[in-house]
Protein backbone atom coordinates (compact mmCIF):
# COMPACT_ATOMS: atom_id res chain seq x y z
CA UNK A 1 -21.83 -11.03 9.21
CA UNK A 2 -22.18 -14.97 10.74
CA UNK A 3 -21.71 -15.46 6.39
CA UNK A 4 -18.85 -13.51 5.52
CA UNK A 5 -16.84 -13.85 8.34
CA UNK A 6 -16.38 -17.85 7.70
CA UNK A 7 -15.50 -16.82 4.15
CA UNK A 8 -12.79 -14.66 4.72
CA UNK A 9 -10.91 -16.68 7.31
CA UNK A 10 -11.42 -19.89 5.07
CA UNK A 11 -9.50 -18.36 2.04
CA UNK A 12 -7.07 -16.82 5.03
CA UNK A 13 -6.34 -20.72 5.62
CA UNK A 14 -6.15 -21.82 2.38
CA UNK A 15 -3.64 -19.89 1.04
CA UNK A 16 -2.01 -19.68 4.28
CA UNK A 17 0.45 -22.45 4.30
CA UNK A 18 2.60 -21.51 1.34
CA UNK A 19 6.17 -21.50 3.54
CA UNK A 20 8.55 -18.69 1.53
CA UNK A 21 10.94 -15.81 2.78
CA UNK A 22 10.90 -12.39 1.27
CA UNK A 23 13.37 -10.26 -0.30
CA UNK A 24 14.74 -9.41 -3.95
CA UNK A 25 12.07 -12.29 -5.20
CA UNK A 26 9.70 -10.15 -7.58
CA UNK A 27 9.81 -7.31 -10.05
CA UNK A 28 7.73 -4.29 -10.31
CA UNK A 29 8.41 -3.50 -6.48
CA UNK A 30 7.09 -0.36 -6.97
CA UNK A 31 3.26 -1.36 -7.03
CA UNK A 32 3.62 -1.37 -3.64
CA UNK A 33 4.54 1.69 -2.55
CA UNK A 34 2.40 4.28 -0.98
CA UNK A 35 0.19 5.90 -3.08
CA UNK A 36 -1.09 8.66 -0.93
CA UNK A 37 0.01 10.86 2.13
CA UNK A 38 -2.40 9.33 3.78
CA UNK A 39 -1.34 5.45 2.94
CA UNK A 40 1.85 6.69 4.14
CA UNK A 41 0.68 8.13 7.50
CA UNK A 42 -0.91 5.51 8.60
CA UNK A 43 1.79 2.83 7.79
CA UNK A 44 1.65 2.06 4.19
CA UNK A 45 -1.20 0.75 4.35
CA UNK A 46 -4.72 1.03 3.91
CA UNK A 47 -7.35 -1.12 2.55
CA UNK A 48 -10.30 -0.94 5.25
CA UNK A 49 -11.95 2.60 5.23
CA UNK A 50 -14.79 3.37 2.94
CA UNK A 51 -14.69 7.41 2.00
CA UNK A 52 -14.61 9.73 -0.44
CA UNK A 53 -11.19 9.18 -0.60
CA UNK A 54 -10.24 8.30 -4.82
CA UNK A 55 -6.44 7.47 -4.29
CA UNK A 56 -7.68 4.24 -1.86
CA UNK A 57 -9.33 2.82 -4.78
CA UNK A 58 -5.52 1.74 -6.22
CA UNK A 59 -5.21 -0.46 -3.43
CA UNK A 60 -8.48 -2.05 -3.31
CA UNK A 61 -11.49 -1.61 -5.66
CA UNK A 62 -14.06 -2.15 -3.32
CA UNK A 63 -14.03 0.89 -1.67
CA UNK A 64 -14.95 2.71 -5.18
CA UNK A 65 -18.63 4.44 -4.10
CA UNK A 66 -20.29 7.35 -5.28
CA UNK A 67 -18.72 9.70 -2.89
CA UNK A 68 -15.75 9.65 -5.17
CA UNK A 69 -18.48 10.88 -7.89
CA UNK A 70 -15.72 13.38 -10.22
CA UNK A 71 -12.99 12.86 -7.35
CA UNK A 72 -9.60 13.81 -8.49
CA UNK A 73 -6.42 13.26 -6.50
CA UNK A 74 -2.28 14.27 -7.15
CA UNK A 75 0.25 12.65 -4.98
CA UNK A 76 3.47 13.29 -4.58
CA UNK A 77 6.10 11.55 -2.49
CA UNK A 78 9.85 12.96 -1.90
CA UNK A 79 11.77 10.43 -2.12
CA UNK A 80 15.66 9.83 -1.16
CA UNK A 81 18.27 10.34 -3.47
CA UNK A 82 16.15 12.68 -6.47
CA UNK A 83 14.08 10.10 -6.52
CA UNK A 84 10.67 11.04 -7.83
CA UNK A 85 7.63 8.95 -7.25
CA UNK A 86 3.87 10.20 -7.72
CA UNK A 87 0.33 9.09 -8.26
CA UNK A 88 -2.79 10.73 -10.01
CA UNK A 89 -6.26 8.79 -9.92
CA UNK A 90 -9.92 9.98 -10.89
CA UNK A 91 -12.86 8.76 -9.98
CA UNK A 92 -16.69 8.72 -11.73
CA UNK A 93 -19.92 7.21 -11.11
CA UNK A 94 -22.04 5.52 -13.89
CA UNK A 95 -25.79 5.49 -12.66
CA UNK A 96 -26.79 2.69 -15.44
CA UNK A 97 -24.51 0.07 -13.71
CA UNK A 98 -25.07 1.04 -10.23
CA UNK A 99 -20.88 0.78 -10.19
CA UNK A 100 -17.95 3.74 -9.53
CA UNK A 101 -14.93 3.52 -11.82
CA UNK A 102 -11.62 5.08 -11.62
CA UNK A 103 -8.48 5.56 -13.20
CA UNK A 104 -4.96 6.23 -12.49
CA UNK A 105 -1.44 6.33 -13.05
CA UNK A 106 1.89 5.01 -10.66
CA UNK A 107 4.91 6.02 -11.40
CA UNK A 108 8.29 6.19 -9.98
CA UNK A 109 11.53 7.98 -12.10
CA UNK A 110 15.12 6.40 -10.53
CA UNK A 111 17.03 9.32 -11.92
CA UNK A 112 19.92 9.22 -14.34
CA UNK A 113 22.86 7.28 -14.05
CA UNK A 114 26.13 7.11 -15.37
CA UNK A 115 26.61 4.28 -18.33
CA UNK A 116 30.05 2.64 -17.87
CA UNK A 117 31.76 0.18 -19.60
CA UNK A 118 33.40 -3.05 -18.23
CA UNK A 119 36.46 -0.85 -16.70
CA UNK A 120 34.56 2.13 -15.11
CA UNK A 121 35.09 4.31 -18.08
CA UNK A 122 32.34 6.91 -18.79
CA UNK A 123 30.07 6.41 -22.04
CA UNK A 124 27.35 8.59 -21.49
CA UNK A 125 23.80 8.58 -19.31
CA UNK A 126 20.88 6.35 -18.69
CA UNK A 127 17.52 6.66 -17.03
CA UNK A 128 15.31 4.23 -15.33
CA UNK A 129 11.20 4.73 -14.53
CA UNK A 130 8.12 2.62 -14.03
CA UNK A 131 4.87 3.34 -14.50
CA UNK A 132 1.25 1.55 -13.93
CA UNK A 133 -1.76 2.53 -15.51
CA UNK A 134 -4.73 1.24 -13.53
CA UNK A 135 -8.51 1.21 -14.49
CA UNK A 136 -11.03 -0.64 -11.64
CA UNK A 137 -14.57 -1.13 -11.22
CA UNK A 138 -16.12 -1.34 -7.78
CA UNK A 139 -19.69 -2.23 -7.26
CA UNK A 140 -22.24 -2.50 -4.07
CA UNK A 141 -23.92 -6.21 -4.22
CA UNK A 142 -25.74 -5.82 -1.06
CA UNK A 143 -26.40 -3.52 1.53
CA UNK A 144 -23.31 -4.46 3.41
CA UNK A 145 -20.78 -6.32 1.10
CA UNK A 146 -19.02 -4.18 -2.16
CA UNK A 147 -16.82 -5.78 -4.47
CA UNK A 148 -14.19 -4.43 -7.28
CA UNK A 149 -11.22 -5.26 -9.53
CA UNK A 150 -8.49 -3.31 -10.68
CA UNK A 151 -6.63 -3.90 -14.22
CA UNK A 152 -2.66 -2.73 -14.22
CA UNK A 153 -0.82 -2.32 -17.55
CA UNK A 154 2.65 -1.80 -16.33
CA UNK A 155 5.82 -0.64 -18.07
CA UNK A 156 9.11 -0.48 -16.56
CA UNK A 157 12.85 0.44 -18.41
CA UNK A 158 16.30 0.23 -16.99
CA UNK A 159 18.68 1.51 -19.61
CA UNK A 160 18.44 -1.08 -22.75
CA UNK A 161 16.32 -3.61 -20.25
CA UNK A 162 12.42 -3.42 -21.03
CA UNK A 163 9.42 -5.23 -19.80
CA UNK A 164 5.82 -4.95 -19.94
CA UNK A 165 3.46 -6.36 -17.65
CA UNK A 166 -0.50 -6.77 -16.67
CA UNK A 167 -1.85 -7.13 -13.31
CA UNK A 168 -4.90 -7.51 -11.84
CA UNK A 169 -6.64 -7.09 -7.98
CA UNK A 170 -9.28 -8.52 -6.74
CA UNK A 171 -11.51 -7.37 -3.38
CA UNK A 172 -14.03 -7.56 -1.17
CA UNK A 173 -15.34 -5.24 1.46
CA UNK A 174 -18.27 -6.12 3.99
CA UNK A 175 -19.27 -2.99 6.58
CA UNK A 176 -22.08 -3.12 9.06
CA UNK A 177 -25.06 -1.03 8.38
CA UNK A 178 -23.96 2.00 10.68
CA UNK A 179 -20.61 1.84 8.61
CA UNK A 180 -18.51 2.32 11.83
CA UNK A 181 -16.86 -1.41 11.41
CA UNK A 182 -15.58 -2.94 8.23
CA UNK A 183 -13.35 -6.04 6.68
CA UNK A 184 -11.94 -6.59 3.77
CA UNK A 185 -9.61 -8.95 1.90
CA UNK A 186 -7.72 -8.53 -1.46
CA UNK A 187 -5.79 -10.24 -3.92
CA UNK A 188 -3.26 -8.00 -4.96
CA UNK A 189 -0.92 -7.90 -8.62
CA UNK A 190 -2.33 -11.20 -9.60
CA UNK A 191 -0.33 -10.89 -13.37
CA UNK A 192 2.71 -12.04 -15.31
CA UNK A 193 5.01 -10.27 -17.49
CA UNK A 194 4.06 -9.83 -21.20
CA UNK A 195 7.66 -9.10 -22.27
CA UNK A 196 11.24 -10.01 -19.74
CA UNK A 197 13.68 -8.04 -19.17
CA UNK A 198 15.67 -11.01 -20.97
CA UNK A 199 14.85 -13.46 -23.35
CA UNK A 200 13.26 -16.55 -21.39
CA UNK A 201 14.02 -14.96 -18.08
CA UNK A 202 10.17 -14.46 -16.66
CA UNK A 203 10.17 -13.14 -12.89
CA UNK A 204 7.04 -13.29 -10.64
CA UNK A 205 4.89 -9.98 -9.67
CA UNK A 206 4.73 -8.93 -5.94
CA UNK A 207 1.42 -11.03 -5.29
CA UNK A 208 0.02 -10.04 -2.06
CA UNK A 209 -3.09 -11.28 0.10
CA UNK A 210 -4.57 -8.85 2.25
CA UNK A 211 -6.76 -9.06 4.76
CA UNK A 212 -8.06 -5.86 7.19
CA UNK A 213 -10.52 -4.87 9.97
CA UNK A 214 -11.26 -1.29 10.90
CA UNK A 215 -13.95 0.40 13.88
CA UNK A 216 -14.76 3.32 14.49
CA UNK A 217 -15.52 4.26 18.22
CA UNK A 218 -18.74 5.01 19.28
CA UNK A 219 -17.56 7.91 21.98
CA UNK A 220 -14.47 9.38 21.12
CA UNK A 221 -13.76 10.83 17.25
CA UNK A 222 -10.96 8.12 16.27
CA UNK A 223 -10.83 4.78 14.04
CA UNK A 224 -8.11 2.24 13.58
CA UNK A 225 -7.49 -0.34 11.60
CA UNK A 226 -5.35 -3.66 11.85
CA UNK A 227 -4.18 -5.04 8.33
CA UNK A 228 -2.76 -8.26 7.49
CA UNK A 229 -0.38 -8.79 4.59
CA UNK A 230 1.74 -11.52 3.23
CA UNK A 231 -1.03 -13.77 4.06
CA UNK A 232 0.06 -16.58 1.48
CA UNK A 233 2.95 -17.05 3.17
CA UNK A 234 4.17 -17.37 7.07
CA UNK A 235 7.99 -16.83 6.89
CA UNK A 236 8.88 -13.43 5.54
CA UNK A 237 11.92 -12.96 7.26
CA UNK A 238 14.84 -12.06 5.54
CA UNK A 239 17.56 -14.75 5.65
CA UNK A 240 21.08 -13.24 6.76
CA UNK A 241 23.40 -16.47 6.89
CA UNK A 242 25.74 -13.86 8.43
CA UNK A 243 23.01 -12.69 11.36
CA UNK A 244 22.08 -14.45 14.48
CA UNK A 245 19.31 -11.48 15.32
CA UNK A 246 16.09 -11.91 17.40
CA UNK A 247 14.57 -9.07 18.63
CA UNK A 248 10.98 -9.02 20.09
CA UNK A 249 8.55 -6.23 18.72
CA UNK A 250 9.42 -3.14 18.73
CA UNK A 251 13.17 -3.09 20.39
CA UNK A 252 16.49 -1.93 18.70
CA UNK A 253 19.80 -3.69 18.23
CA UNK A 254 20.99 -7.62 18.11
CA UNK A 255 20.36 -9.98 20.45
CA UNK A 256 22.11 -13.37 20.21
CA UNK A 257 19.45 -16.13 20.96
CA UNK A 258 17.39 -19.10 19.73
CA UNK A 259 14.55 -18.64 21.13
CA UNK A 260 12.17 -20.11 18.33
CA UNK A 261 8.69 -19.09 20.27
CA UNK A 262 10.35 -15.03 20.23
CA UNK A 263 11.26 -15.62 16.34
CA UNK A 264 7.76 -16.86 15.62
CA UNK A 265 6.17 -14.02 17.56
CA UNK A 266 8.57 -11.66 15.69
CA UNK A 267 7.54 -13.15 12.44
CA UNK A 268 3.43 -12.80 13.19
CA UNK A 269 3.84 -9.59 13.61
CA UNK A 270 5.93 -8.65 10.76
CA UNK A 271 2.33 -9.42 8.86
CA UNK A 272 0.72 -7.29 10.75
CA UNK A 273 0.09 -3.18 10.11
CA UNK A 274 -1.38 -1.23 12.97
CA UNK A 275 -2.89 2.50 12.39
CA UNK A 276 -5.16 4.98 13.46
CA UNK A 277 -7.54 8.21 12.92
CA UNK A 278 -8.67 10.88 15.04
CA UNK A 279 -11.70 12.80 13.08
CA UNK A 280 -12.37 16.40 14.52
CA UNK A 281 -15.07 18.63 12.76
CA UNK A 282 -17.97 18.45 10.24
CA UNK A 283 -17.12 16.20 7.06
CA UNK A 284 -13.96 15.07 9.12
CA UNK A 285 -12.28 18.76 7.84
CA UNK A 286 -9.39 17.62 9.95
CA UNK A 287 -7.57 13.89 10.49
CA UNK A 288 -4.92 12.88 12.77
CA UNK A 289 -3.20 9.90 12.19
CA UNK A 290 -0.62 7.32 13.41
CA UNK A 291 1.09 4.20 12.17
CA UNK A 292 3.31 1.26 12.75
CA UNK A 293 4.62 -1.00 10.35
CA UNK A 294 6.40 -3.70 11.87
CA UNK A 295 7.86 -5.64 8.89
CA UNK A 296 9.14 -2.42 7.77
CA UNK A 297 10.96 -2.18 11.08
CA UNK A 298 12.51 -4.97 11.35
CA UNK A 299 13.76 -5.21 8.04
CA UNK A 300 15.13 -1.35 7.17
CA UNK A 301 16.42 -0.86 11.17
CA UNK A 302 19.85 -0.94 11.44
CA UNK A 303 21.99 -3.42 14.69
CA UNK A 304 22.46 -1.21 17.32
CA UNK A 305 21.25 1.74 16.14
CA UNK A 306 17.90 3.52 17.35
CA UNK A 307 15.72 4.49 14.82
CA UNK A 308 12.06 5.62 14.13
CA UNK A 309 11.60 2.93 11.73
CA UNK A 310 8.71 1.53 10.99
CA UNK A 311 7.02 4.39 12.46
CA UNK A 312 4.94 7.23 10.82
CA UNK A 313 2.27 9.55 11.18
CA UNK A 314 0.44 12.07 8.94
CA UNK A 315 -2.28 15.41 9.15
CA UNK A 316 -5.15 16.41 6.90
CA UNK A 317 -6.78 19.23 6.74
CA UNK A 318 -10.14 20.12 4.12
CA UNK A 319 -10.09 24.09 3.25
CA UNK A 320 -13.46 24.66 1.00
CA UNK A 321 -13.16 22.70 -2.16
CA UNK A 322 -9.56 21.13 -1.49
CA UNK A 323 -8.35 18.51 0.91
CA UNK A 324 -4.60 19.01 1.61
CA UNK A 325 -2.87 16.11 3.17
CA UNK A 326 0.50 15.27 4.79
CA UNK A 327 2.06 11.89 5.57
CA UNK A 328 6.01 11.24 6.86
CA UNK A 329 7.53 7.49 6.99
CA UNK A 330 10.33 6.80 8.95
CA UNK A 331 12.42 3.99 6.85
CA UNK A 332 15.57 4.40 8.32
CA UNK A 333 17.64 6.47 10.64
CA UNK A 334 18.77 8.62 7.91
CA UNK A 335 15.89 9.71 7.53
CA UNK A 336 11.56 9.99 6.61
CA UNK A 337 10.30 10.73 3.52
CA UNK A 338 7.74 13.37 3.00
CA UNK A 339 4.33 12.58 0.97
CA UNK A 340 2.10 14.91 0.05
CA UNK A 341 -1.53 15.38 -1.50
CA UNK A 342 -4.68 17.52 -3.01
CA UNK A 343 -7.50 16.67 -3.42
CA UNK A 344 -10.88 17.76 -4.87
CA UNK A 345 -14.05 16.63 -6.45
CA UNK A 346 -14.90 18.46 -9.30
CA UNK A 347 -19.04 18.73 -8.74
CA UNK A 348 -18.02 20.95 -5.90
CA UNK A 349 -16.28 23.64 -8.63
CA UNK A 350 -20.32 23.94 -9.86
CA UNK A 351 -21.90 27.45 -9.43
């Protein structure tokens, strides 16, 4: 631990001082959304708890372990607006490397649209999707330090407007040797495009450094995690020319002030991602969980209007071969969206 601890707050620093805001900057948006009802329970995020869990793997390879051995997951999440979004990942362990690959496909379908002309006259229909297909690797070096990769071959179409992409992630996940405490940092959708939208018009992927802790507690059946994102850059604050708006943590509405300490308060937490587990039962056959997302708070609230923002919270439930899972994410005070998930491991379908 006295080695890796040094080395994850060292590459913490060093790409720490990048100074950017956040907003409308990158393409491919989509690789970030939740891939999982639980993801989505617990805040959007999760990169710090080692399982049998397979759909975890698409956020960081270094959890892949043999307990995902023939795992198979389906996600769905219902989205606003018809919007359809899903995510389907497998899961197998090869012996002769000592390593647990996966695969799996992101995808989210915009709907059709009406296709207009310069005047607003009707000339038909259009759809827009993107998808990701991901293939990782994850491999245990030592007793308490994993590592993986992910590859992403990404495809996304808007009407007439195509691009291809690649992407890559890179982790690392250290655990103590009762596996009740574990970090992890990742490099996420490290890539380019292969093809732009429009001739000699490249636009940056949604690069993201990651860095999480999570514990277990030693006398009562519940583990959180606190997750770190955005780590490249400090500012990622959305700048309104038109919006004088400081509000401290977790409160609602518009207040007027300059206070730059508040701002920069406001602004160290919008990296962070707080969430937790309760584990009741045998094999953890049922999981309660709660999140809080500031970032997403801040920025999808609306001035003097109370919301659940930012908020979510999620249930699971294993009955025999199938775990059945449930996460809701409050986004805005119109309303949550609803993710849901199965899955199984297909060793346990053996007579």
């Amino acid at each position: 631990m006295k080695k890796i601890l040094p080395f994850f707050i060292l590459l913490f620093f060093a790409f720490g001082n990048t100074n950017a805001q956040i907003g409308g900057d990158h393409i491919y948006e989509f690789l970030n959304l939740s891939n999982s009802a639980r993801v989505t329970g617990l805040g959007g995020n999760l990169i710090t708890v080692k399982d049998d869990d397979v759909s975890l793997a698409y956020s960081n390879p270094s959890l892949l372990n043999e307990k995902m051995h023939k795992g198979l997951s389906f996600n769905y999440n219902f989205h606003l607006a018809d919007i359809s979004n899903g995510y389907f990942g497998y899961a197998h362990q090869i012996d002769k490397w000592n390593a647990t690959v996966h695969g799996g496909i992101q995808y989210i379908n915009y709907g059709t649209f009406d296709l207009t002309d310069d005047i607003g006259n009707t000339m038909g229909t259009f759809k827009a999707s993107e998808y990701a297909l991901t293939f990782g690797a994850g491999k245990q070096l030592y007793d308490k330090l994993s590592v993986g990769a992910n590859l992403k071959l990404i495809t996304s179409q808007f009407e007439s407007y195509n691009s291809l992409g690649v992407a890559t992630d890179i982790a690392a996940y250290y655990s103590d040797t009762s596996g009740q405490f574990g970090l992890t940092l990742v490099f996420k959708n490290i890539g380019t495009q292969l093809t732009a939208y429009q001739d000699g018009n490249r636009e940056p992927l949604p690069f993201d450094i990651q860095f999480g802790i999570s514990k277990r507690l030693a006398h009562l059946p519940f583990r959180f995690s606190i997750i770190g994102h955005n780590l490249h850059r400090w500012n990622i604050t959305f700048d309104d020319p038109n919006s004088v708006e400081s509000v401290f943590l977790i409160g609602d509405g518009a207040q007027n002030s300059d206070n730059e300490f508040r701002d920069r308060v406001d602004n160290l937490f919008r990296h962070i991602i707080f969430n937790g587990e309760f584990l009741f039962g045998k094999g953890e056959i049922m999981r309660l969980r709660l999140g809080y997302n500031h970032f997403m708070r801040r920025e999808l609230s609306v001035t003097n209007f109370r919301s659940r923002s930012g908020f979510s919270f999620g249930l699971g439930i294993k009955l025999r071969r199938f775990r059945y899972e449930y996460g809701r994410g409050y986004y805005h005070f119109a309303g949550g969206l609803n993710h849901l998930s199965i899955s199984t491991r297909l060793s346990e379908f053996r007579r």
